[in-house]
Protein backbone atom coordinates (compact mmCIF):
# COMPACT_ATOMS: atom_id res chain seq x y z
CA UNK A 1 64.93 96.84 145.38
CA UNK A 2 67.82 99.11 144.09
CA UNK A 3 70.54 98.28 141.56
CA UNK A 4 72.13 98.85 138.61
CA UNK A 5 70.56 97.11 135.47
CA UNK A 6 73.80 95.09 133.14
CA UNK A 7 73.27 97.64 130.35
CA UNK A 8 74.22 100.33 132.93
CA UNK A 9 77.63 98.58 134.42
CA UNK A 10 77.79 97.55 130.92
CA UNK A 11 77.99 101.01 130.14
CA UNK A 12 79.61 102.10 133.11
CA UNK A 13 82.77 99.49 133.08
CA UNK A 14 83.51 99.79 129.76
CA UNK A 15 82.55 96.34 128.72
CA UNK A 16 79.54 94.75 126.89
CA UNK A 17 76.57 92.78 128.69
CA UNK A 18 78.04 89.55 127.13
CA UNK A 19 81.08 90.18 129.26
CA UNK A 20 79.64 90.81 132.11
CA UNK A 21 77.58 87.11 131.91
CA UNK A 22 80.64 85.37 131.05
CA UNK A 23 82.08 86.90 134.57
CA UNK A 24 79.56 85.79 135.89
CA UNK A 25 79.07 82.28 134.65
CA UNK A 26 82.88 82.12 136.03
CA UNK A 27 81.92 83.65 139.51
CA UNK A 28 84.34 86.86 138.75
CA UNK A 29 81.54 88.80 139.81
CA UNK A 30 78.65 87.78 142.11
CA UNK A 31 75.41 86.70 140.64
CA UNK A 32 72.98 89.80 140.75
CA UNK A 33 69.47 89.66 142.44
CA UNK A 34 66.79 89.79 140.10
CA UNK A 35 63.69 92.30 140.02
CA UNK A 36 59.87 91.29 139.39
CA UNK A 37 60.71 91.29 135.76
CA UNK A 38 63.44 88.93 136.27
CA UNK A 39 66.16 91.65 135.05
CA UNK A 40 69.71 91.26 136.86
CA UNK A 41 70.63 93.98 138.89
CA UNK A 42 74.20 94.58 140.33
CA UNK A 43 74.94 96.72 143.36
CA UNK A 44 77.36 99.38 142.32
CA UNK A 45 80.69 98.10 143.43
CA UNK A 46 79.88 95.78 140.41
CA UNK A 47 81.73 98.26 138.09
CA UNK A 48 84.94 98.97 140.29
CA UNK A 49 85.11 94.89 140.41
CA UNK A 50 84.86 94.82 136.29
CA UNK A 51 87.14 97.89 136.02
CA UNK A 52 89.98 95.58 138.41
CA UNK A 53 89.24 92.74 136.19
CA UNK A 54 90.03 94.56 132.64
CA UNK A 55 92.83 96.42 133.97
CA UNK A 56 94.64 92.89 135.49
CA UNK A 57 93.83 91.14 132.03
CA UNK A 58 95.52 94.36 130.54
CA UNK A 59 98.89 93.38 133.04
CA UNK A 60 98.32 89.44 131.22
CA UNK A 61 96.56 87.86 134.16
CA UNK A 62 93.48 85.40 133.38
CA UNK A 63 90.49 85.30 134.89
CA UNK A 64 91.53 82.40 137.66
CA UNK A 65 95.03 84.56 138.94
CA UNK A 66 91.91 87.58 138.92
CA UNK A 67 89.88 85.80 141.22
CA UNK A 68 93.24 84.68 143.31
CA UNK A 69 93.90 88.57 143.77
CA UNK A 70 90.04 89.48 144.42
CA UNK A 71 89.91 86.58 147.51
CA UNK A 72 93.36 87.81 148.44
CA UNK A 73 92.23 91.39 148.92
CA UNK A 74 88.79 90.19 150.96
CA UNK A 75 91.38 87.48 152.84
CA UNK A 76 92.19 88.17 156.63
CA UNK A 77 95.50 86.10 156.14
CA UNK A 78 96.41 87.77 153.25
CA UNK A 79 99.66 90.34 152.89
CA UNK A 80 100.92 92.67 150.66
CA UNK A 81 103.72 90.26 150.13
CA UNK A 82 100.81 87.79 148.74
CA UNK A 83 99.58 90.05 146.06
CA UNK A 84 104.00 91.13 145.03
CA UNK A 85 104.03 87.03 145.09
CA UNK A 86 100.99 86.87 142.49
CA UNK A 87 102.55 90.11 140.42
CA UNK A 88 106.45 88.29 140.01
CA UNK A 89 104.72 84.48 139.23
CA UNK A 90 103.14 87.13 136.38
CA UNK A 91 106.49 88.28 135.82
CA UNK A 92 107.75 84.95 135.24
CA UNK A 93 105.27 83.81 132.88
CA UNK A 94 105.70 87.02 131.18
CA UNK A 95 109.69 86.45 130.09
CA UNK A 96 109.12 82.62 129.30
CA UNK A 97 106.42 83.95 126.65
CA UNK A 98 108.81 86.55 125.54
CA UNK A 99 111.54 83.90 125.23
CA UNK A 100 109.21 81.56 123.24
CA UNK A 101 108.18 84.74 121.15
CA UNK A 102 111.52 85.69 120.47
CA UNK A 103 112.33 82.37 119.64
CA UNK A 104 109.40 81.67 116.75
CA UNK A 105 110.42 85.50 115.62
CA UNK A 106 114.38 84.31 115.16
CA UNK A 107 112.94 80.83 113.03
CA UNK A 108 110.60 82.94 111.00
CA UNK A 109 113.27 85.45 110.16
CA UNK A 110 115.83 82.80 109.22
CA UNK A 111 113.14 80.98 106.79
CA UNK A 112 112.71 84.28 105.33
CA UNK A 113 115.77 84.68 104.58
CA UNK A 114 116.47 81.86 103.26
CA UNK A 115 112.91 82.00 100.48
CA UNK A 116 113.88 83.22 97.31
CA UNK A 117 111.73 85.82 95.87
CA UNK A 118 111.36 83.95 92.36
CA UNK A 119 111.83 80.70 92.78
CA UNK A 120 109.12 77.93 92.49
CA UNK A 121 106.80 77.65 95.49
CA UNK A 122 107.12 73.52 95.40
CA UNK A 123 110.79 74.77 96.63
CA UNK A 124 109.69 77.33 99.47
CA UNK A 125 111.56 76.93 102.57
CA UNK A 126 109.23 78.43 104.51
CA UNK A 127 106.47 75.72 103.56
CA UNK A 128 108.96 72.73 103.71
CA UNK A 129 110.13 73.86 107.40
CA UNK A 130 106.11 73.89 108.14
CA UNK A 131 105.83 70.40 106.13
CA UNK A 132 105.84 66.81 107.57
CA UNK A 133 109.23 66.26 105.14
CA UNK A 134 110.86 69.79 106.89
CA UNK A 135 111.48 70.97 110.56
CA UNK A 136 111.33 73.84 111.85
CA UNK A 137 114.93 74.77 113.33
């Protein structure tokens, strides 16, 4: 029975062995046989799969749209125009996140803005806009 122990693709992929459980407790990678000594061991493909997985978080996709793009790739169906479909949904998400960033940044700045440096902190802006009695605008 041949395979790679988790320390090694731990090792290997750049990740820890706690990673590589959570993957797969949420079937990112396939379970791994087990040896005499019960120890997991992965067949080496195991560390190109984690390596696709921590470069597509990198890009902002979770670990569901990373199993979307795995089955896609394996799929018979599947097209390139599939995967550009998954990357511009991505896209998408991205600039509404931006927007909402840029948003909270804009809010924050104005409360900022508005705090004076001395004055009491029972009078803080900042507070009352986070306060029941203010609202954030």
């Amino acid at each position: 029975m041949m395979g790679l122990t988790i320390g090694k693709v731990a090792e290997h992929a750049g990740v820890n062995v706690d990673t590589l459980r959570y993957y797969e407790r949420q079937a990112v990678i396939g379970k791994p046989v087990r040896n005499g000594s019960n120890y997991r061991l992965y067949p080496e493909d195991t560390i190109r799969r984690v390596r696709f997985v921590k470069r597509a978080q990198e890009l902002g996709f979770s670990l569901t749209e990373i199993k979307e793009l795995l089955e896609l790739r394996v799929s018979k169906n599947a097209s390139c125009a599939n995967v550009r479909d998954q990357a511009l949904a991505k896209v998408d998400s991205l600039n509404e996140k931006i927007r909402s960033l840029q948003s909270m940044r804009r809010v924050l700045v104005k409360l900022a803005n508005e705090c004076s440096d001395d004055g009491p902190v029972g009078d803080c802006p900042i507070l009352d806009a986070l306060d029941e009695k203010g609202r954030v605008r």
